[in-house]
C-alpha atoms as a PDB file:
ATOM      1  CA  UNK A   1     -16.805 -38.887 -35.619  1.00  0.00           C
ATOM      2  CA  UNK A   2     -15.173 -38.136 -32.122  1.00  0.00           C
ATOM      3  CA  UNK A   3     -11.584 -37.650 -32.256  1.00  0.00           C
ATOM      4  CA  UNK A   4      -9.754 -38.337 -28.953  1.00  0.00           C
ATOM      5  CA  UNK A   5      -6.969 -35.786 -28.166  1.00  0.00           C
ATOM      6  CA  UNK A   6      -5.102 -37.544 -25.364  1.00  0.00           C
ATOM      7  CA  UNK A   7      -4.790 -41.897 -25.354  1.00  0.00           C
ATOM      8  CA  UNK A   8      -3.919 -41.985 -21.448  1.00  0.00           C
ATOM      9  CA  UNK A   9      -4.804 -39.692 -18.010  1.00  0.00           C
ATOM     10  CA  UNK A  10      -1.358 -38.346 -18.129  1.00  0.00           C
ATOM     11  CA  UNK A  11      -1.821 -37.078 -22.011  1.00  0.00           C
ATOM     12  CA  UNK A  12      -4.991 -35.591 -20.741  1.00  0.00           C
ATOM     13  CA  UNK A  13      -3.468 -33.696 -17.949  1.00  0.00           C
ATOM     14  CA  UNK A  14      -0.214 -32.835 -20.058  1.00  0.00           C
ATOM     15  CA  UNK A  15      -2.632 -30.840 -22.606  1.00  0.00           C
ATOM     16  CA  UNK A  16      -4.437 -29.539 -19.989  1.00  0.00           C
ATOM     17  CA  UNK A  17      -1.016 -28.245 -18.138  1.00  0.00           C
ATOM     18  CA  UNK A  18      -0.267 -26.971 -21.965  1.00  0.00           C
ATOM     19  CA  UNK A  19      -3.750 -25.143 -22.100  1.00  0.00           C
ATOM     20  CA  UNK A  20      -2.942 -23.568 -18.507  1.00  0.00           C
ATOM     21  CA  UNK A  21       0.294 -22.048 -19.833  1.00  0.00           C
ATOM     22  CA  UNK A  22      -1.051 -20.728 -22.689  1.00  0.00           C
ATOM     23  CA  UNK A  23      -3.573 -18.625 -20.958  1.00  0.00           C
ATOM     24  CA  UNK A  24      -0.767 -17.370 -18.140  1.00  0.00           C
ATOM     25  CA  UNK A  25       1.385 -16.053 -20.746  1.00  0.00           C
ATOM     26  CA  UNK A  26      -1.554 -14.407 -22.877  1.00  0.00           C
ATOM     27  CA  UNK A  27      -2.674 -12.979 -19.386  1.00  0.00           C
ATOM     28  CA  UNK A  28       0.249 -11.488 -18.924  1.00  0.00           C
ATOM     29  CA  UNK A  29       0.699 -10.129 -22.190  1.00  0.00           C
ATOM     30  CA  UNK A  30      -2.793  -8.239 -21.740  1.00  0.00           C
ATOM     31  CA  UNK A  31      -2.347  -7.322 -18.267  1.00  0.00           C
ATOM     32  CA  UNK A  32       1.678  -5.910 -19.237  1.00  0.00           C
ATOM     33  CA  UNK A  33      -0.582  -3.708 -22.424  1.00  0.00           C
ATOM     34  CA  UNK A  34      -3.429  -2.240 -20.030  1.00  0.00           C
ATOM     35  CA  UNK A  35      -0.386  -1.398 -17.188  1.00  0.00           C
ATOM     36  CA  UNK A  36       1.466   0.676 -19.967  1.00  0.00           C
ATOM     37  CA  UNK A  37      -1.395   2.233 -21.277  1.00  0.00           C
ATOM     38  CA  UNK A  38      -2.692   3.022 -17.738  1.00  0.00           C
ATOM     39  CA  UNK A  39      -5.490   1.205 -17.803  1.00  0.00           C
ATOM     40  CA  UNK A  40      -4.874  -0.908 -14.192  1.00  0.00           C
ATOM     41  CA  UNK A  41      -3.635   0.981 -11.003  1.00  0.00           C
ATOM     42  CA  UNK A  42       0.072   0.135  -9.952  1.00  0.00           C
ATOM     43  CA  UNK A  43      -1.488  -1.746  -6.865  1.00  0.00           C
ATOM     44  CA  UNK A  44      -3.667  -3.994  -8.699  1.00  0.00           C
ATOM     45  CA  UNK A  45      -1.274  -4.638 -12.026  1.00  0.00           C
ATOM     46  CA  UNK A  46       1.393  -5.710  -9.085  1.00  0.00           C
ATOM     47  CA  UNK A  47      -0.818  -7.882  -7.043  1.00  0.00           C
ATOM     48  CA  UNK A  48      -2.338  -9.846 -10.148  1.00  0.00           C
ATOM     49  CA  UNK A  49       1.412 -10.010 -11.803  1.00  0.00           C
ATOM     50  CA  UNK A  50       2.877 -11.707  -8.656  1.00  0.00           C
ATOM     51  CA  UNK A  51      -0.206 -14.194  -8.950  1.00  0.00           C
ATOM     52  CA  UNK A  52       1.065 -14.801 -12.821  1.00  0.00           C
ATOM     53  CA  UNK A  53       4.953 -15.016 -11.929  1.00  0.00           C
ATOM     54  CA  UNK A  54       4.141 -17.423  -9.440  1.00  0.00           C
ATOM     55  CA  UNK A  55       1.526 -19.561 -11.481  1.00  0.00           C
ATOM     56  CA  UNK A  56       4.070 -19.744 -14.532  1.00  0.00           C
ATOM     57  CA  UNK A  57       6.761 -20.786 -12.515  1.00  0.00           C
ATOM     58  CA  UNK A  58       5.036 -23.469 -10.531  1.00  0.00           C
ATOM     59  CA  UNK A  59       3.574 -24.812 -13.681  1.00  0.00           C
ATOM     60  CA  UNK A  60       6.743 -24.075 -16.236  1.00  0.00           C
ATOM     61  CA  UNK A  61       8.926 -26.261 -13.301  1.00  0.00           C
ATOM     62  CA  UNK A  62       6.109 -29.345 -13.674  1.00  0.00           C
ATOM     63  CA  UNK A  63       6.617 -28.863 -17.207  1.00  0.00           C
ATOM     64  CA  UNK A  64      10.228 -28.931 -17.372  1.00  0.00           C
ATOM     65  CA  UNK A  65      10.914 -32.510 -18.757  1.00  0.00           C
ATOM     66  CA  UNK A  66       8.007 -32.277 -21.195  1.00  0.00           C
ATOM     67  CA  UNK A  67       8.773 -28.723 -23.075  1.00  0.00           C
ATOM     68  CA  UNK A  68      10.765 -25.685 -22.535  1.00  0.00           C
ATOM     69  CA  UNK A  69       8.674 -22.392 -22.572  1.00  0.00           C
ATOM     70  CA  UNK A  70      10.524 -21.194 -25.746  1.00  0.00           C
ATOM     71  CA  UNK A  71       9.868 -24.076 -27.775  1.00  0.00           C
ATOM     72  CA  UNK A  72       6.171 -24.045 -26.400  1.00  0.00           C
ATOM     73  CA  UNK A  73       5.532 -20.235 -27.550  1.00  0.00           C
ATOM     74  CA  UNK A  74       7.131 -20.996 -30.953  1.00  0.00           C
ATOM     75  CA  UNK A  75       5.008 -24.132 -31.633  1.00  0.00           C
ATOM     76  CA  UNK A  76       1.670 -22.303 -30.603  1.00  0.00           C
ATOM     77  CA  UNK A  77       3.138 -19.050 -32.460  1.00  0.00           C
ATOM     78  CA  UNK A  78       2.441 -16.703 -29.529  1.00  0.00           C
ATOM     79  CA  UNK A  79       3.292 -12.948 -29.658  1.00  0.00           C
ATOM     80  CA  UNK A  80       3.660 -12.009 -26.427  1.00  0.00           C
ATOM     81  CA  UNK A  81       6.916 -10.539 -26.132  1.00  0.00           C
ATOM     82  CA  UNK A  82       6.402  -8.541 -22.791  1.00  0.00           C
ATOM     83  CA  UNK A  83       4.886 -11.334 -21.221  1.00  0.00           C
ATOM     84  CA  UNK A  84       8.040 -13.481 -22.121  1.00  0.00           C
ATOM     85  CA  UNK A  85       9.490 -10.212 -20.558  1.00  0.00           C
ATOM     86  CA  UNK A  86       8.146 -10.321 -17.441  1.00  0.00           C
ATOM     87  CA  UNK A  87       7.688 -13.955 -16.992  1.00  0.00           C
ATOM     88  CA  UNK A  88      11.334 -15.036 -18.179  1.00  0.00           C
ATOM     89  CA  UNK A  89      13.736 -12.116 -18.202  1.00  0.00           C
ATOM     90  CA  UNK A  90      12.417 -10.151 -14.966  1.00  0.00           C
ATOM     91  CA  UNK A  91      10.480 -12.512 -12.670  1.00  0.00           C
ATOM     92  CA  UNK A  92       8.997  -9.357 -10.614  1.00  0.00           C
ATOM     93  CA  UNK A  93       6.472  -7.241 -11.316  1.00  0.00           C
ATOM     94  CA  UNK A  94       7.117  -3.865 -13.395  1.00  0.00           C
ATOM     95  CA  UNK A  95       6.159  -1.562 -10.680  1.00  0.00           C
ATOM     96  CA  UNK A  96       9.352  -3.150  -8.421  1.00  0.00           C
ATOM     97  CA  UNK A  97      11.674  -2.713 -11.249  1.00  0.00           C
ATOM     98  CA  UNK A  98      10.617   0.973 -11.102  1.00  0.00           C
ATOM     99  CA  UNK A  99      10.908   1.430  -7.185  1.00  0.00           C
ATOM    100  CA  UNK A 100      14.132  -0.717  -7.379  1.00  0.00           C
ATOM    101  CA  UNK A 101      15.613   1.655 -10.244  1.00  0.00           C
ATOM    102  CA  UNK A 102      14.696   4.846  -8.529  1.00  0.00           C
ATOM    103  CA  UNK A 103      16.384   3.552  -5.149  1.00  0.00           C
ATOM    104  CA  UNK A 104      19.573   3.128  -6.683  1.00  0.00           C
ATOM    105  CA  UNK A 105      22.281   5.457  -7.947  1.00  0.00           C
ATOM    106  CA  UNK A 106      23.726   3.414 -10.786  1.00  0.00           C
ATOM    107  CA  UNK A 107      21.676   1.305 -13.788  1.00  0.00           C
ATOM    108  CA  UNK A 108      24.117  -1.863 -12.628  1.00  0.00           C
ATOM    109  CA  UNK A 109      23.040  -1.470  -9.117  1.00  0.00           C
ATOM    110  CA  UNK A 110      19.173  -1.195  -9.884  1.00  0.00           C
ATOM    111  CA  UNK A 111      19.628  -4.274 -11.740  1.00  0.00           C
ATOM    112  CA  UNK A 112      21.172  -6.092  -8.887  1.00  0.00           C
ATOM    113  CA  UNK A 113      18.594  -4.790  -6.784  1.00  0.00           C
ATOM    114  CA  UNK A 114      15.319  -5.631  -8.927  1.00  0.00           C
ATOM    115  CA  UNK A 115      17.612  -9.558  -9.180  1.00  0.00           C
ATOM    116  CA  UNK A 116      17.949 -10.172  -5.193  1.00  0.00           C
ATOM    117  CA  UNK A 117      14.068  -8.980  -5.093  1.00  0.00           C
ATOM    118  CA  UNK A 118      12.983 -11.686  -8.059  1.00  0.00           C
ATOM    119  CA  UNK A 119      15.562 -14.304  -5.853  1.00  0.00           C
ATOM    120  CA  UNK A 120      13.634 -13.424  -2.862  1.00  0.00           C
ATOM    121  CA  UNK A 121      10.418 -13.568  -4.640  1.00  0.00           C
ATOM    122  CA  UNK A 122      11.075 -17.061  -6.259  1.00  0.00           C
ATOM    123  CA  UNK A 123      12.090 -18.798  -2.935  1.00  0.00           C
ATOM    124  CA  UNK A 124       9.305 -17.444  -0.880  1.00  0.00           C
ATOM    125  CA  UNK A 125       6.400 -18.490  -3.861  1.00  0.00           C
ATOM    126  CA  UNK A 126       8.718 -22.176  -3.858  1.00  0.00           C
ATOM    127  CA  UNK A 127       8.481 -22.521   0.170  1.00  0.00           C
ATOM    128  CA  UNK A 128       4.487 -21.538   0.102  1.00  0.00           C
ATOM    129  CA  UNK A 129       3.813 -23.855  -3.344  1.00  0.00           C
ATOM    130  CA  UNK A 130       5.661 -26.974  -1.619  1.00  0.00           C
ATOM    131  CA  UNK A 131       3.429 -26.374   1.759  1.00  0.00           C
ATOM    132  CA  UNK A 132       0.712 -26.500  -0.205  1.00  0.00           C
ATOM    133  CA  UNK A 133       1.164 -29.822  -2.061  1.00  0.00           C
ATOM    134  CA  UNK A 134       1.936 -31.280   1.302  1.00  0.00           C
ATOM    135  CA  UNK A 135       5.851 -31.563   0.832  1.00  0.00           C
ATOM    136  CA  UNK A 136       6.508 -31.989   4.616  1.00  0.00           C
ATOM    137  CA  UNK A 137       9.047 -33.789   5.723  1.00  0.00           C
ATOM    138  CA  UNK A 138      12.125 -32.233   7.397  1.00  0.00           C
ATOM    139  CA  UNK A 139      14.460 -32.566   4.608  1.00  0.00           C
ATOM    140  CA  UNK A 140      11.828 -31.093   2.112  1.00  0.00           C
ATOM    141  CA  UNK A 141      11.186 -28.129   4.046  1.00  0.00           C
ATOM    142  CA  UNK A 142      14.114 -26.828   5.456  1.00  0.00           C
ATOM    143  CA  UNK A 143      15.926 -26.492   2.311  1.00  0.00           C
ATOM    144  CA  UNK A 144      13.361 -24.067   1.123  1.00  0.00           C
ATOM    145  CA  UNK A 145      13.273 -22.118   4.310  1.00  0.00           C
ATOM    146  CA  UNK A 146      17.035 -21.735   4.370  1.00  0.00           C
ATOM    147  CA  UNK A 147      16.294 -20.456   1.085  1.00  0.00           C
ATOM    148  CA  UNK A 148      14.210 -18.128   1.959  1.00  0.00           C
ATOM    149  CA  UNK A 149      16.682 -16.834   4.968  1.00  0.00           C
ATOM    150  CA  UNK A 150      19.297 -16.348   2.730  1.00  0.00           C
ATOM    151  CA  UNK A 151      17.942 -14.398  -0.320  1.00  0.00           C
ATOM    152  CA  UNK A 152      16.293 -11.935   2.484  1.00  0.00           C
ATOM    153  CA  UNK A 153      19.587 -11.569   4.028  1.00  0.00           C
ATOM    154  CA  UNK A 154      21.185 -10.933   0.502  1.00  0.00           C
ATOM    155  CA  UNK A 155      18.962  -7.387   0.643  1.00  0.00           C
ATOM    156  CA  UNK A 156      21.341  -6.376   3.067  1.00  0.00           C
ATOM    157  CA  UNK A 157      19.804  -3.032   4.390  1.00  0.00           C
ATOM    158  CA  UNK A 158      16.553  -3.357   2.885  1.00  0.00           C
ATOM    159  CA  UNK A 159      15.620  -5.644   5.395  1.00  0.00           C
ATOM    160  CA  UNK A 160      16.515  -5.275   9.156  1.00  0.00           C
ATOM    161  CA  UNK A 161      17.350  -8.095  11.428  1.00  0.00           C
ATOM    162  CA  UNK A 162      14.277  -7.714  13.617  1.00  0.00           C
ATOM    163  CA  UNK A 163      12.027  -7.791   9.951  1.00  0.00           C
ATOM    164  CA  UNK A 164       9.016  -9.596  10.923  1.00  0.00           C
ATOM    165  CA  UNK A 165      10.100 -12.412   7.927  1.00  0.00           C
ATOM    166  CA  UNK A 166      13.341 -12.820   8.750  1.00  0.00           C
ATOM    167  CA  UNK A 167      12.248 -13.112  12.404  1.00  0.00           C
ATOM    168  CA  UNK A 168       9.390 -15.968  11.502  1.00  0.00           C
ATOM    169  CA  UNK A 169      11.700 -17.925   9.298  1.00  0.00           C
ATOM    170  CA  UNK A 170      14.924 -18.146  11.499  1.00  0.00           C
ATOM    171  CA  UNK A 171      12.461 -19.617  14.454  1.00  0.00           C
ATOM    172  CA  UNK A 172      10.954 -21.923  11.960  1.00  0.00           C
ATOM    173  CA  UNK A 173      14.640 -23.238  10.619  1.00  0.00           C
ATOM    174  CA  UNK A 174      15.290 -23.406  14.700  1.00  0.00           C
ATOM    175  CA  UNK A 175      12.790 -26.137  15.104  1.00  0.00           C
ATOM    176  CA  UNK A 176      13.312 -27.681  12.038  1.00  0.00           C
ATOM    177  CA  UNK A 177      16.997 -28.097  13.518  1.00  0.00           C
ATOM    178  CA  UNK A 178      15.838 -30.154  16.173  1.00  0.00           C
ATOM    179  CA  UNK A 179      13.855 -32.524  14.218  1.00  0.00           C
ATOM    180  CA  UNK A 180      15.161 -35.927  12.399  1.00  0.00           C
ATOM    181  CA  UNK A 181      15.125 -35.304   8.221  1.00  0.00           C
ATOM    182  CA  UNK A 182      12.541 -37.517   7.801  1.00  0.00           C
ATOM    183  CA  UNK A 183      10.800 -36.311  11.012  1.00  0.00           C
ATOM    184  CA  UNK A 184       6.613 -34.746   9.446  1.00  0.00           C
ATOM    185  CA  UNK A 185       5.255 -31.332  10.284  1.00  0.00           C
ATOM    186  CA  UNK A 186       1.924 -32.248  11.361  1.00  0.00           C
ATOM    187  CA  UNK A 187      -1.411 -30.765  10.302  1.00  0.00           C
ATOM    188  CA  UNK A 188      -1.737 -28.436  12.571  1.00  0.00           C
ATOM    189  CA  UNK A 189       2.443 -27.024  12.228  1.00  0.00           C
ATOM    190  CA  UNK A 190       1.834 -26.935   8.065  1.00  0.00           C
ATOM    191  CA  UNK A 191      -0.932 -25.093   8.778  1.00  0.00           C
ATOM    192  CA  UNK A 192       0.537 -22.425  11.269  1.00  0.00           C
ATOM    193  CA  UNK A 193       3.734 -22.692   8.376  1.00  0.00           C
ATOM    194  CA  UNK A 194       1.993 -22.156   5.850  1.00  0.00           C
ATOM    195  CA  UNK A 195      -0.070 -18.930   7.656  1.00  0.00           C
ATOM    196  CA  UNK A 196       3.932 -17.667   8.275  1.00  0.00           C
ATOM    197  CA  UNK A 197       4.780 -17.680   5.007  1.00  0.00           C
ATOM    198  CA  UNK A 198       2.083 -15.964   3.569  1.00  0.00           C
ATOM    199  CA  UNK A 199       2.365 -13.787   6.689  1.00  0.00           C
ATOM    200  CA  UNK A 200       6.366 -13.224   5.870  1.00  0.00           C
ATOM    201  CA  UNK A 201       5.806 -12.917   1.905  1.00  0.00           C
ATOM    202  CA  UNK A 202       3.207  -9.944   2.187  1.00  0.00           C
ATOM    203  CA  UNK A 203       5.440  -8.010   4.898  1.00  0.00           C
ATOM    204  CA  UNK A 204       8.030  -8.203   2.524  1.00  0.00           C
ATOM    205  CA  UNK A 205       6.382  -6.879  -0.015  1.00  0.00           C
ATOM    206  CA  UNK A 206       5.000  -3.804   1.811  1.00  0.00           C
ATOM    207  CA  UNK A 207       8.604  -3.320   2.899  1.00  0.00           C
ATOM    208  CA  UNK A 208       9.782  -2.637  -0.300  1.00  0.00           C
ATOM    209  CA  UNK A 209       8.387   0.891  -0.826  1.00  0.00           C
ATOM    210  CA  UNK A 210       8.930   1.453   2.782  1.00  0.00           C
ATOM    211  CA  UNK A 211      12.506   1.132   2.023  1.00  0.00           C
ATOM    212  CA  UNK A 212      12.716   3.349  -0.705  1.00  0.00           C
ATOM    213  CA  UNK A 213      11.908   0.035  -3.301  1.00  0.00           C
END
């Protein structure tokens, strides 16, 4: 006898996002255990944790009206309390905790630090994600870019005002500026965006150790 587990296509792709989730947070759990016991290098724990964060926090925001993340890892009775860690409490990689902690002379102050980095993190991964799905209209993207402008100008120091991000973005927000809200980037602009982004994102990631992060 065939038992049906969904009635509709949006049951089907609910359980689906559900199955998704499920293997994000037990991915992170493992990948958190072989980081600690030294079993990944710092480079590739960080690079495939950033690919987690931003996973579960494109999916967990789709997911929002259906179930929140707590109630989800207490109905499938998951144990993965350094996942939850990392994907709830931190939002940024372990390893830029660390450089973020040794940077700063007080525990407050490393805390504020590793924060502005997970803000900065968060709006950059939103910007790229709504790119992506095609969410181009004036008043969809320049929101997110403005974002973006001010979390990297909330690291102060970190960042100087020629930074090749902070450069890219303000010239982006400058021709947004000129365009009606409902004005389109075309094909061609998404595309160059979306290379800018990416572009931005991965400067500002090699800029943290550079800084002393």
């Amino acid at each position: 006898m065939e038992v049906k587990l969904w009635n509709d296509k949006r049951e089907r792709e609910l359980l689906e996002s559900y199955a998704d989730l499920y293997a994000i947070i037990k991915a992170t759990e493992k990948l958190e255990r072989a980081y600690v016991r030294d079993l990944v290098s710092a480079a590739d724990y960080e690079a495939e944790c950033l690919k987690l964060i931003s996973q579960f926090n494109s999916l967990s925001s789709s997911l929002a009206g259906a179930v929140t993340v707590p109630r989800f890892v207490q109905a499938y009775r998951l144990d993965c309390p350094a996942a939850l860690n990392r994907l709830l409490q931190s939002g940024v990689p372990a390893t830029v905790e660390l450089r973020a902690a040794s940077s700063s002379s007080t525990p407050a102050a490393a805390s504020a630090s590793a924060a502005a980095i997970a803000h900065c993190v968060q709006t950059f991964i939103t910007a790229m994600d709504a790119v992506k799905l095609n969410m181009l209209a004036n008043d969809q993207v320049r929101p997110l870019l403005q974002d973006v402008a001010t979390s990297m100008a909330r690291l102060g120091p970190l960042l100087p005002p020629d930074f090749e991000g902070k450069v890219k973005v303000n010239e982006w927000l400058g021709k947004l500026h000129k365009m009606g809200a409902a004005d389109e980037l075309t094909e061609q602009q998404a595309r160059q965006l979306n290379f800018d982004l990416d572009s931005a994102y991965s400067a500002f990631l090699a800029a943290l150790p550079a800084a002393g992060l």
